[in-house]
C-alpha atoms as a PDB file:
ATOM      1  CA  UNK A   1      -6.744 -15.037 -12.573  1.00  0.00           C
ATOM      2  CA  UNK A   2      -6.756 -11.340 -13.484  1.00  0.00           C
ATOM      3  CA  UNK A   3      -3.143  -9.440 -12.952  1.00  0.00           C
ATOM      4  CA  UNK A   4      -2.319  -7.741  -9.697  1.00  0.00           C
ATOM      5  CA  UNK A   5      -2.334  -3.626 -10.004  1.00  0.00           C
ATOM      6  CA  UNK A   6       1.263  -2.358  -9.404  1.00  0.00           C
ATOM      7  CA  UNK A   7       1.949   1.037  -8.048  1.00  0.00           C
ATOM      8  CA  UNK A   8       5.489   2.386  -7.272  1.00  0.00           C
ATOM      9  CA  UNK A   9       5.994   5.403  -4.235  1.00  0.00           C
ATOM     10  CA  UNK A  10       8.763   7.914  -4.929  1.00  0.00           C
ATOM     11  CA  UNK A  11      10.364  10.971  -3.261  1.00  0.00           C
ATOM     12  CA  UNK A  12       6.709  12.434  -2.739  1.00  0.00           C
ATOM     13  CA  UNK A  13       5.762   9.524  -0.393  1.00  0.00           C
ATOM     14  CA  UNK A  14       2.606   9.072   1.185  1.00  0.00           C
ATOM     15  CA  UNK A  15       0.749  11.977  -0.106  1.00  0.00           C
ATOM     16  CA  UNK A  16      -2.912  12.502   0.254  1.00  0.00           C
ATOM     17  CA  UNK A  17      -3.194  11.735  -3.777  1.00  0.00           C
ATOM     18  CA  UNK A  18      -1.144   8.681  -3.524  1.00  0.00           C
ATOM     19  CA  UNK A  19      -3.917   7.538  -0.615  1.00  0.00           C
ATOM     20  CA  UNK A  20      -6.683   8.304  -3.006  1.00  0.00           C
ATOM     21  CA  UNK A  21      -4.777   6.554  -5.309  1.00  0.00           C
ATOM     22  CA  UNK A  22      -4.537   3.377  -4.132  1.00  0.00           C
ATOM     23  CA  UNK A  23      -8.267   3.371  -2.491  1.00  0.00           C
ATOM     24  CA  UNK A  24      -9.593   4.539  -5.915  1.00  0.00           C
ATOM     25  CA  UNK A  25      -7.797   1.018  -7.475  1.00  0.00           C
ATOM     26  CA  UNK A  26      -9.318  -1.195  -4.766  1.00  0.00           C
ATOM     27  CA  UNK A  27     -12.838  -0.463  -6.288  1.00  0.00           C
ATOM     28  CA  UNK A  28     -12.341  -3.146  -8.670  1.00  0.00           C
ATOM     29  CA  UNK A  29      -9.398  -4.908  -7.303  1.00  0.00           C
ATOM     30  CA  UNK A  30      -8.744  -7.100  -4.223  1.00  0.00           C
ATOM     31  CA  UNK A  31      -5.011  -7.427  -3.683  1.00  0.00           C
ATOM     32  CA  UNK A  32      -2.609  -4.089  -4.980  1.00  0.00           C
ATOM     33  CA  UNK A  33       1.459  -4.379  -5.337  1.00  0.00           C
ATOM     34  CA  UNK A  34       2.933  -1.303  -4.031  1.00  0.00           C
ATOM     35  CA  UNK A  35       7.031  -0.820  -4.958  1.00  0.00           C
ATOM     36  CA  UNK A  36       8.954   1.714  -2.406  1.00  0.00           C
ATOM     37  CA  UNK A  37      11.714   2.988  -4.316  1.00  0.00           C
ATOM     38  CA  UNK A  38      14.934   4.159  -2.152  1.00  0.00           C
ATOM     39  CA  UNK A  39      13.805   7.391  -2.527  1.00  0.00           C
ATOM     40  CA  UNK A  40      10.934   7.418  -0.760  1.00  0.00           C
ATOM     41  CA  UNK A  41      12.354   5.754   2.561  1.00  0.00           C
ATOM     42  CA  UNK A  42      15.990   5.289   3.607  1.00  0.00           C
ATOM     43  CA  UNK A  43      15.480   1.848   4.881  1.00  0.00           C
ATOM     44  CA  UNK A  44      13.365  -1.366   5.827  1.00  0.00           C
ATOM     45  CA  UNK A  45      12.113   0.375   9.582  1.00  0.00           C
ATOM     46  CA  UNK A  46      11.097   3.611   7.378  1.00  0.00           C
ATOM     47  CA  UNK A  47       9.650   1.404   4.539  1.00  0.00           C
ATOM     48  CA  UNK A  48       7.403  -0.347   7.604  1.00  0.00           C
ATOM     49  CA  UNK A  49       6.436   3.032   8.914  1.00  0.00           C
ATOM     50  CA  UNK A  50       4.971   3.614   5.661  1.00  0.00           C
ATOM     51  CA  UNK A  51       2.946   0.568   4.974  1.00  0.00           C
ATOM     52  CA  UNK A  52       1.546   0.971   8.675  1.00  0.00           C
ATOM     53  CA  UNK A  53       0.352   4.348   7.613  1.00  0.00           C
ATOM     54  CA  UNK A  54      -0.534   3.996   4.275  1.00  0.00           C
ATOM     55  CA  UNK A  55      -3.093   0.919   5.430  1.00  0.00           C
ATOM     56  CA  UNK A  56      -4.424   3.378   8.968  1.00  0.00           C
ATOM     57  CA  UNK A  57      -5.240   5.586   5.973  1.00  0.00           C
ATOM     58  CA  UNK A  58      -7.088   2.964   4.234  1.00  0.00           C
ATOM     59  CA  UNK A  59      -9.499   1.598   6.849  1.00  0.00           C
ATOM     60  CA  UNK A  60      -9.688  -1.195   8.954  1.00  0.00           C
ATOM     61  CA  UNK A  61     -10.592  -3.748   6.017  1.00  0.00           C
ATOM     62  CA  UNK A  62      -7.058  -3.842   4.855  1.00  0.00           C
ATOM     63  CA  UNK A  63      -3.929  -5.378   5.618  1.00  0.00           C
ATOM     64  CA  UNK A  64      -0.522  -6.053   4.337  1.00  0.00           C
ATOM     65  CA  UNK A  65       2.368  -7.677   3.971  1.00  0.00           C
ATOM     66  CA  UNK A  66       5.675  -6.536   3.126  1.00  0.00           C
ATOM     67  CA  UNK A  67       8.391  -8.199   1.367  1.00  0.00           C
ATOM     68  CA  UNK A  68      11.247  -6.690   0.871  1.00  0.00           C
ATOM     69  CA  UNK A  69      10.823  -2.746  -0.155  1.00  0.00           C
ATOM     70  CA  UNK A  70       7.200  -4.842  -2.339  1.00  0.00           C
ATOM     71  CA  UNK A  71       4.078  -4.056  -0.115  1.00  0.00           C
ATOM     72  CA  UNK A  72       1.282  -6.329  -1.080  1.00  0.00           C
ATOM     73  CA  UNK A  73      -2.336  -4.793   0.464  1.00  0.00           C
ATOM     74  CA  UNK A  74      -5.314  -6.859   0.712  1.00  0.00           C
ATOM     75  CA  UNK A  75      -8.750  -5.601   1.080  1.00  0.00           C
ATOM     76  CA  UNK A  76     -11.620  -7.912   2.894  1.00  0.00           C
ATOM     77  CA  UNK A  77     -15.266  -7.650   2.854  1.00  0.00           C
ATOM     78  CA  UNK A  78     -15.132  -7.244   6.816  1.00  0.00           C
ATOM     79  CA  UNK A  79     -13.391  -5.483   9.580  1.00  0.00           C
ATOM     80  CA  UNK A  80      -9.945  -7.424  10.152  1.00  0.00           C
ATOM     81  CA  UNK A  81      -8.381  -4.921  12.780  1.00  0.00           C
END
């Protein structure tokens, strides 16, 4: 089982690079860790916000689950939304 990619969001947020980011990793990846740091959001309904952005940006093919302020984004071959 190859390791899970692990990004971590900051003050800058969702930023267009961070986007890019993130798409440009699920080229050879299926599943990506994303950490929110406190900085970034202020709490769990902002952190939410976020993830429901970040995977609009991303296409319908992904989805996610969030546990905690740990957002775990899943690509599939097909349309899921």
């Amino acid at each position: 089982m190859k390791p899970v990619k692990r990004f971590q969001m900051g003050k800058n947020g969702l930023s267009d690079e961070f986007v890019e980011q993130i798409r440009s990793a699920f080229k050879g990846e299926e599943v990506v860790k994303i950490s929110i740091l406190r900085s970034a959001c202020r709490d769990k309904k902002d952190a939410k916000k976020i993830a429901d952005d970040l995977v609009d940006m991303l296409g319908k093919k992904f989805i996610y689950k969030m546990v905690g302020y740990v957002l775990t984004v899943r690509r599939f071959r097909k349309e899921m939304r």
